[in-house]
Structures are given as C-alpha cells and as structure tokens.
PDB file of N, CA and C in Angstrom:
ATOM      1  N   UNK A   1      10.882 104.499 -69.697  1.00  0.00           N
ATOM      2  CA  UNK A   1      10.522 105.769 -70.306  1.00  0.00           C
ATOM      3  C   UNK A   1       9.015 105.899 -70.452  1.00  0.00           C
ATOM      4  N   UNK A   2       8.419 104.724 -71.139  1.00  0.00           N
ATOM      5  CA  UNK A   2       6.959 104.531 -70.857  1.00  0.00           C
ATOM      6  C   UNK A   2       6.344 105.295 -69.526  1.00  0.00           C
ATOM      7  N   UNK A   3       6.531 104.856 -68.474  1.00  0.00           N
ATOM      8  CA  UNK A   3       6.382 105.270 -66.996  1.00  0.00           C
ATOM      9  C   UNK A   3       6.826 107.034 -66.828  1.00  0.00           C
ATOM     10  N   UNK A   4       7.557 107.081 -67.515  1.00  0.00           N
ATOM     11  CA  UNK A   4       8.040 108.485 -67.350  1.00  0.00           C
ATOM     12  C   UNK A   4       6.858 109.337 -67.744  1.00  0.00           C
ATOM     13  N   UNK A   5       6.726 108.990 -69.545  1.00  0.00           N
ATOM     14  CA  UNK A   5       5.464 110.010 -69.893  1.00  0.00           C
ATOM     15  C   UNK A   5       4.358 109.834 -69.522  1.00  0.00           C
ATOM     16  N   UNK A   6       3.581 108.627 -69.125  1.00  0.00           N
ATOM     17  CA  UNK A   6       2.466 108.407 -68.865  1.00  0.00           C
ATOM     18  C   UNK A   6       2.361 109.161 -67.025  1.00  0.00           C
ATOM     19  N   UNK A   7       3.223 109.735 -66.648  1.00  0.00           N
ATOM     20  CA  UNK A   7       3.178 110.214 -64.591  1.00  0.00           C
ATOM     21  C   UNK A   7       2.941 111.695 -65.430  1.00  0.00           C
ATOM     22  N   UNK A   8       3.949 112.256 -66.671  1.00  0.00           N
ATOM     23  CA  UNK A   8       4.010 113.707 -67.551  1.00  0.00           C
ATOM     24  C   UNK A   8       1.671 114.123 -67.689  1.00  0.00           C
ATOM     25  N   UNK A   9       1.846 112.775 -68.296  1.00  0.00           N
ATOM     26  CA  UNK A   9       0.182 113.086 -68.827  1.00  0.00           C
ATOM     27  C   UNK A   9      -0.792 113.273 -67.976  1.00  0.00           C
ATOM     28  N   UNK A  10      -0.515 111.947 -66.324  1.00  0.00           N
ATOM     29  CA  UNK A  10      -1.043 112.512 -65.215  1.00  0.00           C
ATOM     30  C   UNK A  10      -1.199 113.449 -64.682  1.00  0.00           C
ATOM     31  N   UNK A  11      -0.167 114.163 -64.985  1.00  0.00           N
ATOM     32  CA  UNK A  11      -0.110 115.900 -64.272  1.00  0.00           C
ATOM     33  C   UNK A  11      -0.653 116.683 -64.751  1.00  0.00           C
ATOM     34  N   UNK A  12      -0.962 117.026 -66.092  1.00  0.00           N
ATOM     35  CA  UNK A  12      -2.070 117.198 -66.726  1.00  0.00           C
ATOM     36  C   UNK A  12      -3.172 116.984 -66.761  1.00  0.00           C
ATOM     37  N   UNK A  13      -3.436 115.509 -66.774  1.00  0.00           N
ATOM     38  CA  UNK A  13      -4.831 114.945 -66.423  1.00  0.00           C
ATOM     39  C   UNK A  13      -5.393 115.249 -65.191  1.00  0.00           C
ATOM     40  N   UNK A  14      -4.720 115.611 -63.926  1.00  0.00           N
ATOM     41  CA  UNK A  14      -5.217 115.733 -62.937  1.00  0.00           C
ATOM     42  C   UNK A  14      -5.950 117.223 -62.705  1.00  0.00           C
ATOM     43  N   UNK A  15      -5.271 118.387 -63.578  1.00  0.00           N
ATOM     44  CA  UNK A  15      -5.230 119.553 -63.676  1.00  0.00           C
ATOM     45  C   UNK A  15      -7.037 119.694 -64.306  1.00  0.00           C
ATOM     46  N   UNK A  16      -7.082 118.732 -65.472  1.00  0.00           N
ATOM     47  CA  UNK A  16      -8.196 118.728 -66.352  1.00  0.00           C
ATOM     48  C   UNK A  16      -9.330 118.117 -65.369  1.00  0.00           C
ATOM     49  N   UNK A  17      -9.285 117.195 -64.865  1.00  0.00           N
ATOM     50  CA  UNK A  17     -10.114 116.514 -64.060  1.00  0.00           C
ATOM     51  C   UNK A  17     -10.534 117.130 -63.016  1.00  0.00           C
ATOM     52  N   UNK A  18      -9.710 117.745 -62.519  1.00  0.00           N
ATOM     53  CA  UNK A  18      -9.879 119.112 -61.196  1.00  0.00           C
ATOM     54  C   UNK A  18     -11.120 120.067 -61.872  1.00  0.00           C
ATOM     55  N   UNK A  19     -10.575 120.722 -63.427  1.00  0.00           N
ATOM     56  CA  UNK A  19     -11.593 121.726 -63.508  1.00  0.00           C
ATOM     57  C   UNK A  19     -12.835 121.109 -64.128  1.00  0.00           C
ATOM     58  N   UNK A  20     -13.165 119.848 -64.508  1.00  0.00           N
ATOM     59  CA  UNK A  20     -13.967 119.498 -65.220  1.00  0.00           C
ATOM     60  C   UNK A  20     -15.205 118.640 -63.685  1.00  0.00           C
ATOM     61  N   UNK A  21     -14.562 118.671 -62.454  1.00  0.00           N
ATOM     62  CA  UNK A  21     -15.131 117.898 -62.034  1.00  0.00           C
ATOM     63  C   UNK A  21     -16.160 119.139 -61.038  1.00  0.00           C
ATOM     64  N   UNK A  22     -17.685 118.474 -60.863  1.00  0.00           N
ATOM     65  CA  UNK A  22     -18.146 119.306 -60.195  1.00  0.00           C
ATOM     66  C   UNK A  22     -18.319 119.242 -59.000  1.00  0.00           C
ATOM     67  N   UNK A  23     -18.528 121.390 -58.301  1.00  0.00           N
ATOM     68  CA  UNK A  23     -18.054 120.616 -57.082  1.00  0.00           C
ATOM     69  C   UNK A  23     -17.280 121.782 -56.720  1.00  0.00           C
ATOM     70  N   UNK A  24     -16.567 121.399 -55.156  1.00  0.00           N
ATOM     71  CA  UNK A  24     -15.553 122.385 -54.440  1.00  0.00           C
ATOM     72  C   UNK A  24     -14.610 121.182 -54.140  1.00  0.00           C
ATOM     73  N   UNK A  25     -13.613 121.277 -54.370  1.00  0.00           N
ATOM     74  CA  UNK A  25     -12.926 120.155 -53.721  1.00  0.00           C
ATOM     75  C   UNK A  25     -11.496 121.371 -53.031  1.00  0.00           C
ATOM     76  N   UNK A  26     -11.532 121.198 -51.690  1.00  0.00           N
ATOM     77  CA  UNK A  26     -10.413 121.392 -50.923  1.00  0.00           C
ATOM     78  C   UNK A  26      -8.970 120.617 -50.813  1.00  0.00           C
ATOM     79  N   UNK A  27      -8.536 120.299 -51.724  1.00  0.00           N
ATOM     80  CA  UNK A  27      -7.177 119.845 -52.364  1.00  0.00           C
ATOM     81  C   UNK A  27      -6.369 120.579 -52.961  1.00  0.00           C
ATOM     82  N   UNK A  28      -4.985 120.449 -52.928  1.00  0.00           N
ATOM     83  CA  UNK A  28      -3.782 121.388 -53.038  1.00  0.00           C
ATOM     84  C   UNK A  28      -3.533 120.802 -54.437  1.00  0.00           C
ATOM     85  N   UNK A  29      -3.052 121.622 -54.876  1.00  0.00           N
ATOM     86  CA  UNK A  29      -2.118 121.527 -56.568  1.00  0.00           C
ATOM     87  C   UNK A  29      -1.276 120.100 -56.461  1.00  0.00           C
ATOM     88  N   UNK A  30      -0.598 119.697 -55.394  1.00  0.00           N
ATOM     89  CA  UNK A  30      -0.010 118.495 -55.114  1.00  0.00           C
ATOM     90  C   UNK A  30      -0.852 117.412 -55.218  1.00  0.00           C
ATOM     91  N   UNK A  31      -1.585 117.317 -54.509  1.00  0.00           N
ATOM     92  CA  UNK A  31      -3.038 116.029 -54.626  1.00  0.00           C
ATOM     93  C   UNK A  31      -3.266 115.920 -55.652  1.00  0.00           C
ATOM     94  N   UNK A  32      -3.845 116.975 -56.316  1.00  0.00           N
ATOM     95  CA  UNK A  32      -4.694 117.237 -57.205  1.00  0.00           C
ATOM     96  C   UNK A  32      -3.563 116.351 -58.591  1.00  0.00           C
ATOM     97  N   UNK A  33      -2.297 116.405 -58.592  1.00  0.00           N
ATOM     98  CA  UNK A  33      -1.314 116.286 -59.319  1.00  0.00           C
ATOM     99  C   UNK A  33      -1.866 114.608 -59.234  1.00  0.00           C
ATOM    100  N   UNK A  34      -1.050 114.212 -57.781  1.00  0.00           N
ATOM    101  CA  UNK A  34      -1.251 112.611 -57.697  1.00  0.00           C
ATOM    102  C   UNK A  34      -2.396 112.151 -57.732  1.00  0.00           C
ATOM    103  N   UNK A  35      -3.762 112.782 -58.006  1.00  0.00           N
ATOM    104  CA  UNK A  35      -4.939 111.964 -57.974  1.00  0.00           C
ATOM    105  C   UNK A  35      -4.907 111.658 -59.306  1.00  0.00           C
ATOM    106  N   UNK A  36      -3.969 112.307 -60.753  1.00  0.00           N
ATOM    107  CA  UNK A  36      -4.190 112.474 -61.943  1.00  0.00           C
ATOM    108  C   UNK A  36      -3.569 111.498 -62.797  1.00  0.00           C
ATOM    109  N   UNK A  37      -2.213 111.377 -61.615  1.00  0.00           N
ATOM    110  CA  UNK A  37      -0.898 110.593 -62.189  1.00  0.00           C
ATOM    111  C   UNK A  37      -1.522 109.087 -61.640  1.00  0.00           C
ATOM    112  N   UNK A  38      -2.430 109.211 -60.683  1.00  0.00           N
ATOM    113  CA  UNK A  38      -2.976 107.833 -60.464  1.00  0.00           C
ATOM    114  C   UNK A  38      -4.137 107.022 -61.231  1.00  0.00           C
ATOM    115  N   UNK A  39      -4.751 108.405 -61.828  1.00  0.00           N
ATOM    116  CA  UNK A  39      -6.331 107.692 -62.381  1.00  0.00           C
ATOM    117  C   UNK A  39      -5.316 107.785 -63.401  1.00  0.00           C
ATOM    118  N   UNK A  40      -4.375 108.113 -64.343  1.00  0.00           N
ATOM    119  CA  UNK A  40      -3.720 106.989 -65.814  1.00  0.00           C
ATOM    120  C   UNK A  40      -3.463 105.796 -65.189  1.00  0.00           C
ATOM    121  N   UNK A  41      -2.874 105.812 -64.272  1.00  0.00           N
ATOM    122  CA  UNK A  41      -2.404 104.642 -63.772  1.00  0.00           C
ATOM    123  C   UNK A  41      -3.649 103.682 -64.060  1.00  0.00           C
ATOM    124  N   UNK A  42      -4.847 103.830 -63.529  1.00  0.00           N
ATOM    125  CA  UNK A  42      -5.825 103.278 -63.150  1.00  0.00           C
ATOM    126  C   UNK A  42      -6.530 102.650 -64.469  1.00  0.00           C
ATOM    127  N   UNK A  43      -6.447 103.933 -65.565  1.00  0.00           N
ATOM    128  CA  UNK A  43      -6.946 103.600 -66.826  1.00  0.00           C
ATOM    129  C   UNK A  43      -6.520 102.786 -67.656  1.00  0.00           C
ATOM    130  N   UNK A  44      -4.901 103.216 -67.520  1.00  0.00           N
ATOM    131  CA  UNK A  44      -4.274 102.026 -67.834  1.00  0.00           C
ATOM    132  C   UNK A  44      -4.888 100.661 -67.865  1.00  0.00           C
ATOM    133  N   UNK A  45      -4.534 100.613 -66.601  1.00  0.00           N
ATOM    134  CA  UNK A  45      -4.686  99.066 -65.986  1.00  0.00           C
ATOM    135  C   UNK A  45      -6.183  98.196 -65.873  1.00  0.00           C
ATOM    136  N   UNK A  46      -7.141  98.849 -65.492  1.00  0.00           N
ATOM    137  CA  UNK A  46      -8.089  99.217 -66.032  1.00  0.00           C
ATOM    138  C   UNK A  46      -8.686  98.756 -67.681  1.00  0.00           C
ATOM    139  N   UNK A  47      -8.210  98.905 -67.943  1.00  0.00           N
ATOM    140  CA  UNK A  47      -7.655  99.053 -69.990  1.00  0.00           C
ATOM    141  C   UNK A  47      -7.605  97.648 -70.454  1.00  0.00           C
ATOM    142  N   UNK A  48      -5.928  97.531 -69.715  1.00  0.00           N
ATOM    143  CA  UNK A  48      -5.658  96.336 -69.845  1.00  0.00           C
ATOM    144  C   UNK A  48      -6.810  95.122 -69.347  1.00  0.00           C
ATOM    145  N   UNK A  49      -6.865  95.199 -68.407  1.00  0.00           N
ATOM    146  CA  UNK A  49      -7.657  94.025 -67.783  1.00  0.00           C
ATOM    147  C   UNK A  49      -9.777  93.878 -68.483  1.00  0.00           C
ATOM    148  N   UNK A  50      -9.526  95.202 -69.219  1.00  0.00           N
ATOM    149  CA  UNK A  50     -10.875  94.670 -69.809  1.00  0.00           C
ATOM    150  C   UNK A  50     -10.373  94.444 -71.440  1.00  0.00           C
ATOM    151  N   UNK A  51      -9.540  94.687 -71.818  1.00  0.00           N
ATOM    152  CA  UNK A  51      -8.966  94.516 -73.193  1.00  0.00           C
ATOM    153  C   UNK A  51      -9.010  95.224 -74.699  1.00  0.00           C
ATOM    154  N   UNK A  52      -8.912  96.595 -73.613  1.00  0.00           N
ATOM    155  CA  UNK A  52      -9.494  97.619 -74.524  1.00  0.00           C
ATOM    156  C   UNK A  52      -7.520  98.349 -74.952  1.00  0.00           C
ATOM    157  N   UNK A  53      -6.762  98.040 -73.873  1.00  0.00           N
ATOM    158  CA  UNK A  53      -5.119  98.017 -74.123  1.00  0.00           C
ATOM    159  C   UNK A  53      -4.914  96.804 -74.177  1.00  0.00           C
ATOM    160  N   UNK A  54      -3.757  97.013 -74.914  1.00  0.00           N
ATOM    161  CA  UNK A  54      -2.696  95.687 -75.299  1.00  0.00           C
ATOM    162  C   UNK A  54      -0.899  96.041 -73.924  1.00  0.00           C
ATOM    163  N   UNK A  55      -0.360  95.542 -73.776  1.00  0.00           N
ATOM    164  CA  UNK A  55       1.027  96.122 -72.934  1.00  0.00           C
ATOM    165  C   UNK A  55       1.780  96.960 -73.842  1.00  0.00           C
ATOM    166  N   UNK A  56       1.817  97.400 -73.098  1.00  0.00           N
ATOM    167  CA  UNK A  56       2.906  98.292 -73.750  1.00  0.00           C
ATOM    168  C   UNK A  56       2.068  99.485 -74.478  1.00  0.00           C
ATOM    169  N   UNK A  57       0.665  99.386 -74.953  1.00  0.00           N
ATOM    170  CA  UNK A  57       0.327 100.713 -75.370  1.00  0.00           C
ATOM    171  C   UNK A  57      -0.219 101.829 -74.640  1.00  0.00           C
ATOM    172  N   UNK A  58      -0.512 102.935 -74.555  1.00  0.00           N
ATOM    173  CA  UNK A  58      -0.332 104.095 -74.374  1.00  0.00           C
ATOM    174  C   UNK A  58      -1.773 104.153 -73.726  1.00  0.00           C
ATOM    175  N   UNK A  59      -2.324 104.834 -72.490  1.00  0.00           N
ATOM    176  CA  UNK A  59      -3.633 105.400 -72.290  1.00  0.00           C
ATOM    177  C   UNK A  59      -3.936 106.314 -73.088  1.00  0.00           C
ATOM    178  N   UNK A  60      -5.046 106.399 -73.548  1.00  0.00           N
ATOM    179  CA  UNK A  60      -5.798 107.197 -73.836  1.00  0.00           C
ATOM    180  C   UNK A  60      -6.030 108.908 -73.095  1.00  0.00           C
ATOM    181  N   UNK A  61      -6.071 110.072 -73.434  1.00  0.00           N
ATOM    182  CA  UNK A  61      -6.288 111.079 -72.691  1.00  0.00           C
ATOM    183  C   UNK A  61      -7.650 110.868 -71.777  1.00  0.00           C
ATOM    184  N   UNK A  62      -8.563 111.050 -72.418  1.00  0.00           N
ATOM    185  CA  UNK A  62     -10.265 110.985 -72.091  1.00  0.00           C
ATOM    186  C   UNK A  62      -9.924 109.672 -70.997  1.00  0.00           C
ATOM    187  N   UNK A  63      -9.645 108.342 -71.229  1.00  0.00           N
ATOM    188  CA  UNK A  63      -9.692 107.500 -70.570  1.00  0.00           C
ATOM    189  C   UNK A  63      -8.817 108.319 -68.867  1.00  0.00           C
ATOM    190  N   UNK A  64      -7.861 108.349 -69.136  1.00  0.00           N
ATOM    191  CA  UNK A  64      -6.861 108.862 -68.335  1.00  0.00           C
ATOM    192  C   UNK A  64      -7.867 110.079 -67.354  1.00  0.00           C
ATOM    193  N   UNK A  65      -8.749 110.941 -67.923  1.00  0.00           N
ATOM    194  CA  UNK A  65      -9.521 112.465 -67.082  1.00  0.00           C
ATOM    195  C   UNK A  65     -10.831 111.388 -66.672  1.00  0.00           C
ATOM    196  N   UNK A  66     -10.760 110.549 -67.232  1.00  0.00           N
ATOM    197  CA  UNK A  66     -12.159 109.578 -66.371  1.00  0.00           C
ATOM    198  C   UNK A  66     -11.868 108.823 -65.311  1.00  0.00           C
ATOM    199  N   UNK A  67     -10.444 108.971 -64.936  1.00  0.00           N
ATOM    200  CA  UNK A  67      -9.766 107.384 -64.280  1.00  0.00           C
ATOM    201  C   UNK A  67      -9.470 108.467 -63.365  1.00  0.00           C
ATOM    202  N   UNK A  68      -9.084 109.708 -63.040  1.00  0.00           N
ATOM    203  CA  UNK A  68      -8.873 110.759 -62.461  1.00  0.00           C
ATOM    204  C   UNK A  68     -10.369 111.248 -61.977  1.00  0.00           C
ATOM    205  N   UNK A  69     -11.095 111.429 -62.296  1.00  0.00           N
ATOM    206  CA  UNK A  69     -12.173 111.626 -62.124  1.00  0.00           C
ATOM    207  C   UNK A  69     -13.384 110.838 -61.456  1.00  0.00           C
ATOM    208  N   UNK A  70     -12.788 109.488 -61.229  1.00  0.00           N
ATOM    209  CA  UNK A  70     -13.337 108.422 -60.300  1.00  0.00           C
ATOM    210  C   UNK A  70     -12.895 108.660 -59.009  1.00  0.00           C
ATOM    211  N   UNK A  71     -11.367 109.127 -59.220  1.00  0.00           N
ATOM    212  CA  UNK A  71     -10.686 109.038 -57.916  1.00  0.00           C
ATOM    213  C   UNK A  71     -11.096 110.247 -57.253  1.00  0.00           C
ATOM    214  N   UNK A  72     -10.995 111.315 -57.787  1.00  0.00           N
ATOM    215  CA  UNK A  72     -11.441 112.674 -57.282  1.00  0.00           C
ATOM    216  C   UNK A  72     -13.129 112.309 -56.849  1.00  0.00           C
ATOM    217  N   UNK A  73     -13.836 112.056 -57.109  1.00  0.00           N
ATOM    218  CA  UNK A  73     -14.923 112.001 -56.152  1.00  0.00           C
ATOM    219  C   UNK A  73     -14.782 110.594 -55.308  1.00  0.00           C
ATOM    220  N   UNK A  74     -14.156 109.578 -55.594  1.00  0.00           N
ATOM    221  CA  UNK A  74     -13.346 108.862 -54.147  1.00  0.00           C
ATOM    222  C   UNK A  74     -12.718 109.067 -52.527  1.00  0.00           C
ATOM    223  N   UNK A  75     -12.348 110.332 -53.712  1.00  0.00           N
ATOM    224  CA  UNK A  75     -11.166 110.787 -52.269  1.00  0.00           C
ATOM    225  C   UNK A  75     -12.045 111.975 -51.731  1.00  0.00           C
ATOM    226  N   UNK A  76     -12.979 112.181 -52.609  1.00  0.00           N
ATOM    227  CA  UNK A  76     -14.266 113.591 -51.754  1.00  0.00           C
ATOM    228  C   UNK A  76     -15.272 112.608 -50.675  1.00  0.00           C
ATOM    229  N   UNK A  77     -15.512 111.741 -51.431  1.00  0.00           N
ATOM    230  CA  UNK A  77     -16.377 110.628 -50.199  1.00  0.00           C
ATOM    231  C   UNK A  77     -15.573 110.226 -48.856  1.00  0.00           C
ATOM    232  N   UNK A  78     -14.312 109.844 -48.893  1.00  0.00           N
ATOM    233  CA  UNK A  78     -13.870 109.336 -48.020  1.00  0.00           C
ATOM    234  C   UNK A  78     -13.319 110.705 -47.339  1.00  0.00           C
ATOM    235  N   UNK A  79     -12.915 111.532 -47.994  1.00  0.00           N
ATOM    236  CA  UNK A  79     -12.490 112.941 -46.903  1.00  0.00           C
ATOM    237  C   UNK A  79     -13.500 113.558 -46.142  1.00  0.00           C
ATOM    238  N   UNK A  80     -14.769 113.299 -46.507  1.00  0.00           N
ATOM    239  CA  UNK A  80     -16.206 113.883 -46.518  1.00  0.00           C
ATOM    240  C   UNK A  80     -16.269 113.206 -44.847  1.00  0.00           C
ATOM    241  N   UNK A  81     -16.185 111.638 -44.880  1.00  0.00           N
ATOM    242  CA  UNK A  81     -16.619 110.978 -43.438  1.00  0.00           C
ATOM    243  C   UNK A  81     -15.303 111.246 -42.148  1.00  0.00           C
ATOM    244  N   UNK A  82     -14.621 111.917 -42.569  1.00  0.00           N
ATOM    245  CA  UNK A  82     -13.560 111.581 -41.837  1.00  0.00           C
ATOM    246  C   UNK A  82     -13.428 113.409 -40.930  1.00  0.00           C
TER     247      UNK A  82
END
C-alpha cells in the first residue's frame, strides 16, 4: 500500500515539477507523470541512503518535486543530444 500512495504523490509531483521547472520541455502528460512517480522514487531512496529516511517512512513532498526535477532536466540533456 506504501508503493501505492507514494506512485499517487508522483503523479502529482511530476505535474508540480513540470510547471515549476524552467524551460520548454516537449513531453506528454504521460512522461511528465513517470518522470514524477520516479524522482519520489529517487527521493526516497536517495533519503534513505543518506539517512535523512528511516524504511518504511514516507518522502517528503519538496524532496519528492526536487527528485523530479533532477530527472526532468536529465531527460532534457539526454533528449537534447539525441
């Protein structure tokens, strides 16, 4: 269930990270979804491994639109050369 809400908050987060990020980015509502549901992922884990989460607790929002927001200009660099 954990997994459930934290992909819920991604979809959101990705939405926020989209308008907060600057810029044109040519990405569909779909991307834009999974780049969001991935940077929680990221923050998460992320989190964990510097020890700012414990398991089992919850990302942060802000953490979550920053972890989204790495990826979104990630995926602008690498779409950029290609």
């Amino acid at each position: 269930m954990h997994y459930v809400w934290m992909a819920l908050i991604g979809l959101i987060v990705g939405f926020v990270a989209r308008a907060l990020h600057p810029g044109k980015d040519n990405i569909g509502i779909v991307m834009t979804a999974v780049l969001g549901i991935a940077g929680s992922f990221l923050a998460q884990y992320l989190g964990q491994a510097i020890g700012w989460y414990k398991a089992g607790e919850s990302t942060g929002f802000i953490a979550s639109v920053i972890g989204a927001i790495v990826l979104l200009v990630l995926y602008g660099l690498v779409a950029k050369k290609t």
